[in-house]
Protein backbone atom coordinates (compact mmCIF):
# COMPACT_ATOMS: atom_id res chain seq x y z
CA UNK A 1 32.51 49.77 -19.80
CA UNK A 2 30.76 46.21 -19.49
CA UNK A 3 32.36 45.05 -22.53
CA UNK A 4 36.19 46.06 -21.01
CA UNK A 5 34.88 44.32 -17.53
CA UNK A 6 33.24 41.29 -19.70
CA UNK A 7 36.74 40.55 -21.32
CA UNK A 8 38.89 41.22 -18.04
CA UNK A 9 36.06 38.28 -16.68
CA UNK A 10 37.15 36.18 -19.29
CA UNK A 11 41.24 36.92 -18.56
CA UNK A 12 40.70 35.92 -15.25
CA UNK A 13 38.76 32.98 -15.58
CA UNK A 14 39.91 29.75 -14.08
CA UNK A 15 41.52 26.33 -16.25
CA UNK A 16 39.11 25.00 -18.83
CA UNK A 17 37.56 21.44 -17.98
CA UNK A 18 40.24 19.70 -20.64
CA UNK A 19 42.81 21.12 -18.46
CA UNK A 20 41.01 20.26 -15.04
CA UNK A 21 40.91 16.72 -16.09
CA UNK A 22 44.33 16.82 -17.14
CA UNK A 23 45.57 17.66 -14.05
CA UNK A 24 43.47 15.35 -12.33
CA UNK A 25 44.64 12.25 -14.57
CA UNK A 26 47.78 13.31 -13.67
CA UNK A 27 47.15 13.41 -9.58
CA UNK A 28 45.63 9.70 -9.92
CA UNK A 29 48.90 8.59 -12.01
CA UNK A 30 51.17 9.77 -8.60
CA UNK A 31 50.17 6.95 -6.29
CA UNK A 32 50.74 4.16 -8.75
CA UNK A 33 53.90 5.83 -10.09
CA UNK A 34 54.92 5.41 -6.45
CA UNK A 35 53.72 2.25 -5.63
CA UNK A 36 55.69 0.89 -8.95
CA UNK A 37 59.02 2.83 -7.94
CA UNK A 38 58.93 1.27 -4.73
CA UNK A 39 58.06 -2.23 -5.49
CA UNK A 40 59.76 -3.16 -8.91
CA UNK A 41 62.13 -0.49 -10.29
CA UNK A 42 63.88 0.24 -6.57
CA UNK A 43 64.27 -3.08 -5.89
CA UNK A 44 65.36 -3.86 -9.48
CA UNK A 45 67.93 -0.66 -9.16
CA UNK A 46 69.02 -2.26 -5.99
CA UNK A 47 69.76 -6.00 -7.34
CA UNK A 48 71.83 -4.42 -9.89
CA UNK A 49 74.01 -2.18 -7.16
CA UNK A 50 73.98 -5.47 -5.13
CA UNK A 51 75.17 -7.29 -8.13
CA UNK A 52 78.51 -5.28 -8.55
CA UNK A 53 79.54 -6.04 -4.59
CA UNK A 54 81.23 -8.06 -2.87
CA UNK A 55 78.85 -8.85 -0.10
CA UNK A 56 77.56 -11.86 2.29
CA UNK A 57 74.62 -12.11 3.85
CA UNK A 58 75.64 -11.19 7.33
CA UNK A 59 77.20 -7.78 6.47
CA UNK A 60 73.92 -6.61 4.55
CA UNK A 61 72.78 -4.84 6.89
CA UNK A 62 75.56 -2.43 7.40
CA UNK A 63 75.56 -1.66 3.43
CA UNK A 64 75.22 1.94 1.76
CA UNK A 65 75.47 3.76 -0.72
CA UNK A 66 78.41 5.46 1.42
CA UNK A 67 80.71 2.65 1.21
CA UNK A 68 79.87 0.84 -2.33
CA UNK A 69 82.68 -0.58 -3.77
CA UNK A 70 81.99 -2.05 -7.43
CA UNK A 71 83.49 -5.53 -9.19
CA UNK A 72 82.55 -7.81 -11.77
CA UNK A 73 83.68 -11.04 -9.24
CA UNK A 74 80.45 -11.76 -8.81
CA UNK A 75 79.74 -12.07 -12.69
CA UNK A 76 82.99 -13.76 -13.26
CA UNK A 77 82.44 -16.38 -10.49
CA UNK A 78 78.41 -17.18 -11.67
CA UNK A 79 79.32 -17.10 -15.47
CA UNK A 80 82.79 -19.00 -14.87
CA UNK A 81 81.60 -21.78 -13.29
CA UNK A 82 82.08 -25.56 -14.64
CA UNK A 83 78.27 -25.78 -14.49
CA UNK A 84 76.95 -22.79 -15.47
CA UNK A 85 76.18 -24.74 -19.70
CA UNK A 86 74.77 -27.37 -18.27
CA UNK A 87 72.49 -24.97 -15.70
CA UNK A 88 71.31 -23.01 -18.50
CA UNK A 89 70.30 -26.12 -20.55
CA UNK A 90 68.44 -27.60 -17.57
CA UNK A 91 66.11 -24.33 -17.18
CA UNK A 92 66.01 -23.93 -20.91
CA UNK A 93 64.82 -27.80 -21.14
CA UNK A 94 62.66 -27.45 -17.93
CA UNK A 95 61.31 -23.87 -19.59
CA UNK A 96 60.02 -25.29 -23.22
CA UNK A 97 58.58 -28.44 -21.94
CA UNK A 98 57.23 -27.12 -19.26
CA UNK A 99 55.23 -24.30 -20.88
CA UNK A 100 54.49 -26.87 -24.47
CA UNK A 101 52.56 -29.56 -22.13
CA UNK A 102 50.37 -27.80 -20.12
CA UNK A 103 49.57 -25.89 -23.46
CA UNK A 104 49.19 -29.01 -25.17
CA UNK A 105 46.91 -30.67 -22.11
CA UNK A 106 44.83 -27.91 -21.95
CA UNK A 107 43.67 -28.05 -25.31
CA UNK A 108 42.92 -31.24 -25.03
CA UNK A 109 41.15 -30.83 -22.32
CA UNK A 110 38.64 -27.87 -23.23
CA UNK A 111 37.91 -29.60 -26.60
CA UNK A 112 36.42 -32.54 -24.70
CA UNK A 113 34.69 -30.15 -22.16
CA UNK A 114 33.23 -27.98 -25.30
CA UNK A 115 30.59 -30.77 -25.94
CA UNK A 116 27.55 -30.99 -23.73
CA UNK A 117 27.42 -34.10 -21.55
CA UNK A 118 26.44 -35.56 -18.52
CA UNK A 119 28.41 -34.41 -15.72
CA UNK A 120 29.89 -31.63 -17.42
CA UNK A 121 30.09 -29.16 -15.31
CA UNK A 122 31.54 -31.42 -12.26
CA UNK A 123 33.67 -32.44 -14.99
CA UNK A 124 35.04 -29.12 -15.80
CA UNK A 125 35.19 -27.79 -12.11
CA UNK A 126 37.52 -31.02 -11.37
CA UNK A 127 39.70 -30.56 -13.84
CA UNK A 128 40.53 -26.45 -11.89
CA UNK A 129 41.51 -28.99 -8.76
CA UNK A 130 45.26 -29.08 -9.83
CA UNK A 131 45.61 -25.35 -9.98
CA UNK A 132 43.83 -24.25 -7.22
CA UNK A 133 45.20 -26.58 -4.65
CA UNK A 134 48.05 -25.38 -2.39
CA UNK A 135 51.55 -26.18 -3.78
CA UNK A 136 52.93 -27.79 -0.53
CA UNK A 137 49.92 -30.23 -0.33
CA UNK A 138 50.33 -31.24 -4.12
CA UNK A 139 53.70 -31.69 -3.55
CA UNK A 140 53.74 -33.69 -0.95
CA UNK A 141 50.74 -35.62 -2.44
CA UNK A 142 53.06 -36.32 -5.59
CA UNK A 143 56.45 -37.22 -3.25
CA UNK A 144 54.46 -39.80 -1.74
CA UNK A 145 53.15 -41.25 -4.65
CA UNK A 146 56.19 -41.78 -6.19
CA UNK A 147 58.12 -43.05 -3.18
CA UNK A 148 60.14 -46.05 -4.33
CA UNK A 149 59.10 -47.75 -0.95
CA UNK A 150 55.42 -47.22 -0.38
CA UNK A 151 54.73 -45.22 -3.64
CA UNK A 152 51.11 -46.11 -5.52
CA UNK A 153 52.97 -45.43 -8.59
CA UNK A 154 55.61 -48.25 -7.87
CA UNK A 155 53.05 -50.75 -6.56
CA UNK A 156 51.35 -50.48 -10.39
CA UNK A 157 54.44 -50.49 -11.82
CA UNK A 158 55.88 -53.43 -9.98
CA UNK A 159 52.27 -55.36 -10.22
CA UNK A 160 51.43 -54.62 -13.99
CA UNK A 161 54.51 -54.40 -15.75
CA UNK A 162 56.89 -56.04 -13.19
CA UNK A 163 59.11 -53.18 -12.86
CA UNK A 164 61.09 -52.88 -9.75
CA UNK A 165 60.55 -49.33 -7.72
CA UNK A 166 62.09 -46.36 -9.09
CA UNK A 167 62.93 -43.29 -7.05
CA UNK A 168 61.41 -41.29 -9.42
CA UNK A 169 62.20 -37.94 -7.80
CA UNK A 170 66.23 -39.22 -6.40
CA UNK A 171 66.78 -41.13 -9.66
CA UNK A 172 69.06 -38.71 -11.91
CA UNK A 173 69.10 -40.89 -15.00
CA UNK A 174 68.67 -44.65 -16.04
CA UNK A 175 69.65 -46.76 -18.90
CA UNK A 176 66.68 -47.59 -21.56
CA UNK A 177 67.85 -49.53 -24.65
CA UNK A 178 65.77 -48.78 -27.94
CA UNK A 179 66.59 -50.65 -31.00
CA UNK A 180 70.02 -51.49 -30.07
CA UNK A 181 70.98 -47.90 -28.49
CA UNK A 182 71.08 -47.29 -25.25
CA UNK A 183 70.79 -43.37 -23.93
CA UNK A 184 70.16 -42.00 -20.28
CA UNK A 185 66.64 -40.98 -19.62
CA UNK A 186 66.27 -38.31 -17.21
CA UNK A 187 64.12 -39.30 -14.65
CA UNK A 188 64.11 -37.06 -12.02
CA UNK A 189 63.78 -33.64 -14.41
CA UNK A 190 61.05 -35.86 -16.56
CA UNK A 191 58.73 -36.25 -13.31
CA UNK A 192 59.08 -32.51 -12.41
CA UNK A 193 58.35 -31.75 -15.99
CA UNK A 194 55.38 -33.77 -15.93
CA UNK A 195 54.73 -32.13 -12.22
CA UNK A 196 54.38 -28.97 -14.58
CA UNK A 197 52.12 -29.92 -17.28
CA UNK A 198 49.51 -31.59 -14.21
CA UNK A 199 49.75 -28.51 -12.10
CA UNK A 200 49.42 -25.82 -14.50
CA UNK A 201 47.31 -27.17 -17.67
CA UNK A 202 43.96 -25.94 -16.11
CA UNK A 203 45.35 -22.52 -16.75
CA UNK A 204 45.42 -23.33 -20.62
CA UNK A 205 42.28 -25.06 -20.21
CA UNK A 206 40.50 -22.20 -19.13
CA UNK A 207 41.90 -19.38 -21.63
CA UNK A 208 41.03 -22.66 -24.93
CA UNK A 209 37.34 -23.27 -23.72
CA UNK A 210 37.19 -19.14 -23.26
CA UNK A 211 37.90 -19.10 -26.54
CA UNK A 212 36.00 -22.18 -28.03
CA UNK A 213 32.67 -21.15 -26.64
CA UNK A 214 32.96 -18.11 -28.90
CA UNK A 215 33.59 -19.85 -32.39
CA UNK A 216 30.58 -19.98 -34.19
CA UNK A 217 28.64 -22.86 -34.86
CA UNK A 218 27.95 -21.98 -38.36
CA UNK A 219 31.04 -22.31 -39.49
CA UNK A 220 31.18 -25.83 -38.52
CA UNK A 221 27.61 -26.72 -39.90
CA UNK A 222 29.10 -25.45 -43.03
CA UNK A 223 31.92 -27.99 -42.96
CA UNK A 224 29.81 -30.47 -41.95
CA UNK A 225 28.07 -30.19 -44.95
CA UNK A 226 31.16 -29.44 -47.16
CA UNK A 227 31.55 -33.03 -45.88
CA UNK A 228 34.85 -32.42 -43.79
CA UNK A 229 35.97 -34.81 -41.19
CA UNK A 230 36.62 -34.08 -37.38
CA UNK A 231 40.12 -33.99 -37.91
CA UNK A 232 39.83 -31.40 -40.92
CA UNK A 233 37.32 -29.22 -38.95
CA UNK A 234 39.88 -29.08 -36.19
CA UNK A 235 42.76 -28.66 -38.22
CA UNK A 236 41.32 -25.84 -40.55
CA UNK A 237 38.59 -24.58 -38.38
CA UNK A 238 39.42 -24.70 -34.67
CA UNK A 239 43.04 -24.37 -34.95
CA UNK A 240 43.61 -21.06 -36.56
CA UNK A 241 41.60 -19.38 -34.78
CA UNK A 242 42.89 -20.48 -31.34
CA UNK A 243 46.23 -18.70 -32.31
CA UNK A 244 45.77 -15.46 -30.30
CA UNK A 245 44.95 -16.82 -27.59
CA UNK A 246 48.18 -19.76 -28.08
CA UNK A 247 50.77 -16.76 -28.19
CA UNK A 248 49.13 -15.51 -24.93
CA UNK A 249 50.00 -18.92 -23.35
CA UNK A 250 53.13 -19.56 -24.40
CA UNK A 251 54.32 -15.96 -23.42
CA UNK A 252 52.65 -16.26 -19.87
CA UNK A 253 53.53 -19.68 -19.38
CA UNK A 254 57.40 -19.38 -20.38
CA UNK A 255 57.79 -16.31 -18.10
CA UNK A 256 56.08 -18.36 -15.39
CA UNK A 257 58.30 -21.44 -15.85
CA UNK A 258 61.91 -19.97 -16.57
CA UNK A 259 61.52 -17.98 -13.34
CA UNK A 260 59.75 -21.16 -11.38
CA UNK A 261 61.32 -22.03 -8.05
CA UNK A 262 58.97 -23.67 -5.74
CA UNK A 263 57.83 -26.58 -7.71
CA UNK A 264 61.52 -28.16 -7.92
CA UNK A 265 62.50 -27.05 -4.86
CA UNK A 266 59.48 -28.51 -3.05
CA UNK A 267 60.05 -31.64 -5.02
CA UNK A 268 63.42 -32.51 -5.41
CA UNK A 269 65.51 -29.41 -3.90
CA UNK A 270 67.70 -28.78 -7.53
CA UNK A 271 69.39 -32.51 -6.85
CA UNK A 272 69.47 -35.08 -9.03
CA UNK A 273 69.96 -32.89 -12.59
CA UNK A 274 67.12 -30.62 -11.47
CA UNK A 275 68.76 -27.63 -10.96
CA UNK A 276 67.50 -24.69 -12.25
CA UNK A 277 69.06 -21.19 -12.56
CA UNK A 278 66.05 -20.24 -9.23
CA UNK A 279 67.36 -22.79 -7.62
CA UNK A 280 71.07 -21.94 -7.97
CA UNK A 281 70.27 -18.38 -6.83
CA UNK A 282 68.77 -19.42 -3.52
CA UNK A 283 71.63 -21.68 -2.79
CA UNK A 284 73.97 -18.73 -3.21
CA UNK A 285 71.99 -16.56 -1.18
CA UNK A 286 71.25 -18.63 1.91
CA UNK A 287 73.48 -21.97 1.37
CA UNK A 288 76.95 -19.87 0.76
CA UNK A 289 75.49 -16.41 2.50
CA UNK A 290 76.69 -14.79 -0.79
CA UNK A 291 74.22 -11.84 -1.95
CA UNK A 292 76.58 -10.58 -4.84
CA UNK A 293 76.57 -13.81 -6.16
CA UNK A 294 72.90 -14.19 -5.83
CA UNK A 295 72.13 -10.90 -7.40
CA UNK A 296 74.66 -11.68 -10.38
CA UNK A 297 73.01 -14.70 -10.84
CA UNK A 298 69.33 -12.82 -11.05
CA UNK A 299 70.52 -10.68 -13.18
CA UNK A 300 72.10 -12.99 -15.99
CA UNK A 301 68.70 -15.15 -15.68
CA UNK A 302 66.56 -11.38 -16.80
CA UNK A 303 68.83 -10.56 -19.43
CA UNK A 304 68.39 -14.12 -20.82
CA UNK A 305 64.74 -13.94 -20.33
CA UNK A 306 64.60 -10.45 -21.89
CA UNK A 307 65.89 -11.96 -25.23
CA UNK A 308 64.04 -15.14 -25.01
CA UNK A 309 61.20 -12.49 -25.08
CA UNK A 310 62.92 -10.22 -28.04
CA UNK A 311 63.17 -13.10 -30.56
CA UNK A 312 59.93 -14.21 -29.29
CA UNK A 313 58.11 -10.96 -30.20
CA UNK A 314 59.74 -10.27 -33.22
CA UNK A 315 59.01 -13.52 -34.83
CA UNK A 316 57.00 -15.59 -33.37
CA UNK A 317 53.99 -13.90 -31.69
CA UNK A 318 50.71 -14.01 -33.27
CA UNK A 319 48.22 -11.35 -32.70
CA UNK A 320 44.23 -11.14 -33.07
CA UNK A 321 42.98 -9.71 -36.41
């Protein structure tokens, strides 16, 4: 008898502990399942549908999935446009140079701040000031700078080098002659570029001396004594092992920049061969009321961006060993 009512104990025992917990991981997963359905792939789902109609701004409201009517106008009228090449090369050239300078500055800048000195630390918290400062102060800070009337910028220029003001942020393109040929230098998408690399190097800064603090010192004291110069200990030391941490930046820092908006629009407002694919998408939304355009528009920039990313994972990222 207590051997039958031991093993009808056992049949009616409750979920083993492996199976508690999996339940429980799978309770915790619900709220940010929801939270992600409702912020990115709902909205996401709803660009697309919004993409495929024909649609102003004023009649969003009164939109549904009752009355949907789908076109590829909106494709055809963002894709066929005169401009569209020379949109795509702008946020392409804006992209690369914009993500290789701050990279570039930021290295730079934690292999000076690696070395003790005096001042060091007040020397490394200034250097965050560019990052952490609001955008519309910084922006306004550089518009006045480079004002062609009152600019600081100018005033050097015109006092050192006797160069009459340039409107640095109106100016499109000017003429520069270099051994006999003359080209058009883009001044306007050069400033904002540069805008870039100031604003966002501390970022780079930050992940390089992360990463330099942790090389050991050994290695160098070996090369020291191997009798290899700065630029050798740099070049086969320092640099290799900074490329996990490189491949980190350039993916963060691309994404960042090829969907970028407020930095040229707080700057120059897409004129003057600025214009960037962000740009173009908020002057279809609120300068032509068109939402099917604007959608289109945000669409063709992920797709490009999702094989920027492809061909950038499957051949150029580098990962830690």
């Amino acid at each position: 008898m207590s051997t039958t009512s031991s093993h009808a104990s056992r049949g009616r025992s409750g979920p083993t502990m492996a199976q508690q917990e999996q339940r429980l991981a799978y309770l915790l997963l619900v709220v940010p399942i929801l939270v992600l359905t409702l912020l990115i792939v709902f909205p996401f789902v709803w660009n697309v549908i919004l993409s495929f109609q024909t649609v102003l701004l004023i009649d969003l409201g009164s939109l549904s999935l009752r009355n949907l009517s789908f076109t590829l106008d909106n494709y055809k009228l963002v894709l066929g446009t005169r401009g569209f090449g020379q949109l795509l090369m702008t946020t392409m050239i804006y992209s690369v140079l914009g993500t290789i300078f701050p990279i570039v500055l930021g290295l730079l800048s934690a292999l000076v701040a690696r070395k003790a000195f005096f001042g060091r630390q007040f020397f490394r918290g200034m250097l965050l000031f560019p990052y952490v400062a609001p955008i519309v102060a910084v922006t306004l800070v550089w518009k006045t700078m480079l004002n062609a009337q009152y600019g600081i910028i100018n005033v050097w220029l015109q006092n050192i080098f006797g160069i009459t003001p340039i409107s640095f942020l109106t100016t499109q393109s000017m003429p520069i002659d270099i051994l006999g040929f003359t080209f058009k230098f883009p001044v306007a998408l050069t400033t904002v570029i540069f805008f870039q690399a100031w604003r966002y190097f501390p970022f780079s800064f930050l992940f390089y001396l992360a990463r330099l603090e942790a090389l050991p010192e050994s290695q160098y004291e070996a090369a020291k004594i191997d009798g290899a110069t700065l630029t050798q200990r740099f070049w086969k030391i320092t640099l290799p092992q900074l490329g996990a941490v490189t491949g980190t930046l350039v993916l963060l820092r691309f994404i960042w920049t090829f969907n970028k908006f407020d930095d040229i629009f707080l700057l120059t407002g897409g004129c003057c061969g600025t214009k960037v694919i962000t740009v173009k998408i908020y002057d279809y939304l609120f300068g032509f009321s068109n939402v099917g355009a604007a959608a289109a528009l945000a669409m063709v920039l992920a797709a490009i961006l999702a094989v920027l990313l492809f061909i950038y994972f499957r051949w150029f990222f580098v990962e830690e060993e």
